[in-house]
Each structure stands twice: as structure tokens, then as C-alpha cells.
C-alpha atoms as a PDB file:
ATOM      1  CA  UNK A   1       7.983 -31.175 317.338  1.00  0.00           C
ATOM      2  CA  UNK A   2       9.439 -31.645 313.733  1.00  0.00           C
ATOM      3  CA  UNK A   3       7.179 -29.083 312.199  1.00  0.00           C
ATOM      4  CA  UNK A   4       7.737 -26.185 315.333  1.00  0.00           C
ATOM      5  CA  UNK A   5      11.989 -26.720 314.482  1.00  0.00           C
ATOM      6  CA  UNK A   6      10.940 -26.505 310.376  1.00  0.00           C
ATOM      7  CA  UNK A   7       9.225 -23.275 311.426  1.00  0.00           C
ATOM      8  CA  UNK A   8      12.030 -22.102 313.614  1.00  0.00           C
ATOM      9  CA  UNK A   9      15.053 -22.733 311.142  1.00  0.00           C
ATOM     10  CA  UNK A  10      12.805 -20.776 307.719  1.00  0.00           C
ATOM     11  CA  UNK A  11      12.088 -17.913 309.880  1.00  0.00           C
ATOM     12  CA  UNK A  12      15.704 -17.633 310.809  1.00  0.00           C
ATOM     13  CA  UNK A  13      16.972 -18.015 307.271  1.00  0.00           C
ATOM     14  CA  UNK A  14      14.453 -16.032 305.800  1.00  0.00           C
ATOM     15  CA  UNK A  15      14.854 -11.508 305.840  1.00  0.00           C
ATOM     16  CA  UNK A  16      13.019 -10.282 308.822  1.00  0.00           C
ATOM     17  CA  UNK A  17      10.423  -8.996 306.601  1.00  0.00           C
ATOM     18  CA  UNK A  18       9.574 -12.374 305.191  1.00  0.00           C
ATOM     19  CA  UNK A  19       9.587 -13.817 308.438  1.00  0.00           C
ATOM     20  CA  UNK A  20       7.020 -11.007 309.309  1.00  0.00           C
ATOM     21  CA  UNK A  21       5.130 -11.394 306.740  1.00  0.00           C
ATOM     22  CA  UNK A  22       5.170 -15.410 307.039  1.00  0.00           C
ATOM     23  CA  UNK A  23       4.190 -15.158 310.958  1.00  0.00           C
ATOM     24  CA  UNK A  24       1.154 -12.696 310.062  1.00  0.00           C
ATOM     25  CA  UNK A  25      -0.257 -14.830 307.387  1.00  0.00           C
ATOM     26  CA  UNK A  26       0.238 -18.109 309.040  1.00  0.00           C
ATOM     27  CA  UNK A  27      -1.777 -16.816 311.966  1.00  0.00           C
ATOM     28  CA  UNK A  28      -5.192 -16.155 309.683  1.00  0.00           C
ATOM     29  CA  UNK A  29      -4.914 -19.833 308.855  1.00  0.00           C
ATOM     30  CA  UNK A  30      -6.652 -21.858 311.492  1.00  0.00           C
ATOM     31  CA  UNK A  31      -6.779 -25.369 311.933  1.00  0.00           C
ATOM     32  CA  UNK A  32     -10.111 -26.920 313.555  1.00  0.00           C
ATOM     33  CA  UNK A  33     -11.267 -30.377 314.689  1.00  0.00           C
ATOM     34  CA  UNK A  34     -14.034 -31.929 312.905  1.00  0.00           C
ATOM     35  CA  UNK A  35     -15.090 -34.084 316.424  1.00  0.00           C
ATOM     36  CA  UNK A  36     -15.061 -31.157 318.790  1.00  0.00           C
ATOM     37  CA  UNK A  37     -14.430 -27.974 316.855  1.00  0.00           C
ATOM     38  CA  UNK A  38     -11.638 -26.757 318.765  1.00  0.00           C
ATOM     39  CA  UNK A  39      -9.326 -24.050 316.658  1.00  0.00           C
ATOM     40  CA  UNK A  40      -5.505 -23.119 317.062  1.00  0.00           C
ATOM     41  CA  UNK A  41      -3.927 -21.018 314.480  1.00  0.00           C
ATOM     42  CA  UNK A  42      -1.484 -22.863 311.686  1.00  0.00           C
ATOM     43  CA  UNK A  43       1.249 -21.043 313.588  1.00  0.00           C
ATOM     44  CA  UNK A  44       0.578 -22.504 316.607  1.00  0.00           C
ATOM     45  CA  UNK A  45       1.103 -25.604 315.930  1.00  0.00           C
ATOM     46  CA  UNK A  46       4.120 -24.977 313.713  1.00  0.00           C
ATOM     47  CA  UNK A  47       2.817 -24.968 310.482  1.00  0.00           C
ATOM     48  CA  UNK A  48       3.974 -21.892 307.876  1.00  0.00           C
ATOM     49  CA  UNK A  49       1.706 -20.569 304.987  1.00  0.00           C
ATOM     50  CA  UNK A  50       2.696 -18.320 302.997  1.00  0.00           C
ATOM     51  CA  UNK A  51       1.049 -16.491 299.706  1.00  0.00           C
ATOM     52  CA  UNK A  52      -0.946 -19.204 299.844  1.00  0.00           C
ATOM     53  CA  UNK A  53      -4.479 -19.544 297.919  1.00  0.00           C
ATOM     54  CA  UNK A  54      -7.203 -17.216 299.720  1.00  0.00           C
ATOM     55  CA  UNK A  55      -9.753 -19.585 299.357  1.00  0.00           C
ATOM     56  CA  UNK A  56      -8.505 -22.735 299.423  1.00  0.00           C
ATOM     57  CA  UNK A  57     -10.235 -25.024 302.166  1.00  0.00           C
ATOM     58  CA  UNK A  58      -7.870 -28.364 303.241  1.00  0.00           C
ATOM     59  CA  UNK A  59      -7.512 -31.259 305.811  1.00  0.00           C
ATOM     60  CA  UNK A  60      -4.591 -32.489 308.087  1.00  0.00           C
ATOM     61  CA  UNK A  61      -4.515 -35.543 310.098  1.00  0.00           C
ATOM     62  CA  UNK A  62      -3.815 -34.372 313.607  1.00  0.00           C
ATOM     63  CA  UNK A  63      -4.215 -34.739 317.541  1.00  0.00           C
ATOM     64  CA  UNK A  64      -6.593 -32.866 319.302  1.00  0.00           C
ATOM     65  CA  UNK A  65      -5.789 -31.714 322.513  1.00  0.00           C
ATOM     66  CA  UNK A  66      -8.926 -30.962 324.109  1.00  0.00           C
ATOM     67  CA  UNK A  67     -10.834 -33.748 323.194  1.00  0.00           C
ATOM     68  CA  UNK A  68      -7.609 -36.008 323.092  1.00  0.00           C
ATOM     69  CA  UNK A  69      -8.607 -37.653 319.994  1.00  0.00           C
ATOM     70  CA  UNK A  70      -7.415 -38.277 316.485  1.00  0.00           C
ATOM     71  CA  UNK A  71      -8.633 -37.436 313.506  1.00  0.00           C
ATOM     72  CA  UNK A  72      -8.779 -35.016 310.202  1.00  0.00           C
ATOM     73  CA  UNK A  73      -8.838 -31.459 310.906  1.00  0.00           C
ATOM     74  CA  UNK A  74      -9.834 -28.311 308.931  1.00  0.00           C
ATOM     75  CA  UNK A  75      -7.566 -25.680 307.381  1.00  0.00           C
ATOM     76  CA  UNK A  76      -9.044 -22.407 306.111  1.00  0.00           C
ATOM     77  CA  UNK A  77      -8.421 -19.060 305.996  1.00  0.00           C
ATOM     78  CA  UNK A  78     -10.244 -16.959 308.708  1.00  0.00           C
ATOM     79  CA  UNK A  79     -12.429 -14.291 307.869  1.00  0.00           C
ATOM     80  CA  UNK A  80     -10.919 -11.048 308.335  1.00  0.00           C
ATOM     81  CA  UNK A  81     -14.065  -9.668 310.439  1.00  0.00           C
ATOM     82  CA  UNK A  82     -14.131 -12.391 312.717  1.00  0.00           C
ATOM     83  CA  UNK A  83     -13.054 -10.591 315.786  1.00  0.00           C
ATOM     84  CA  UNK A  84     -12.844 -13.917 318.477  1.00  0.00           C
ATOM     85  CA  UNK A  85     -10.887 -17.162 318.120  1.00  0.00           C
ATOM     86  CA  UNK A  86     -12.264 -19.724 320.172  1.00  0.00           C
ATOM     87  CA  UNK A  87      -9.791 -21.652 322.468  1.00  0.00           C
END
């Protein structure tokens, strides 16, 4: 909840292109579980990157909610090809 009001009062301060350009970036981010490899975008959960390093690969300590379990989850980039996210 803390993270989705973070996202809400940047993109309000921020100039509407910045806010643009955060929202577009944020979304090629996704974050995956490692126990049942379920993926939501950084967005989506109310997370912001921005400019951030192309191929940097991290980890966040999260709640699934499909599997209800938690655990460390993936953070990369998405390919640009990749056409499907799964859900």
C-alpha cells in the first residue's frame, strides 16, 4: 500500500512528461516469483524505475498472490520482442 501512494504522490509532482516516461519504463520491468513463476509488471505493484540500468537483473522480497507464498522475486527488464506477459 506504501509503495502504490509513493508512486501516486512522484507522478503527481513530477511534469506530465516524466510521469509518462516513468509509467512506460516501469511497465518493461517485471517482477516474477522464483516458486511459481508468476509475473506482474514493477508498475503494478507500485514500484517506479526510471533510467534505470538496461541490464541489471535484481531480487525483492515479496508476496505472491497466486501461489500465496513468500519469498524473493525477480526483477529484470523484459525483452522488447516478447509480445505476451503471462498472468
Amino acid at each position: 500500500m506504501a509503495a502504490k501512494r509513493f508512486q501516486w504522490l512522484v507522478v503527481r509532482l513530477a511534469p506530465r512528461s516524466w510521469a509518462a516516461a516513468m509509467e512506460a519504463e516501469s511497465r518493461e520491468w517485471m517482477v516474477r516469483c522464483r516458486r511459481c513463476g508468476f509475473e506482474r509488471t514493477l508498475w503494478e505493484l507500485g514500484g517506479i524505475r526510471w533510467k534505470a540500468n538496461r541490464a541489471q537483473r535484481t531480487a525483492t522480497w515479496g508476496c505472491c498472490s497466486p501461489c500465496g507464498t513468500r519469498g524473493w522475486h525477480t526483477v529484470a527488464r523484459r525483452d522488447r520482442t516478447e509480445s505476451t506477459i503471462r498472468t
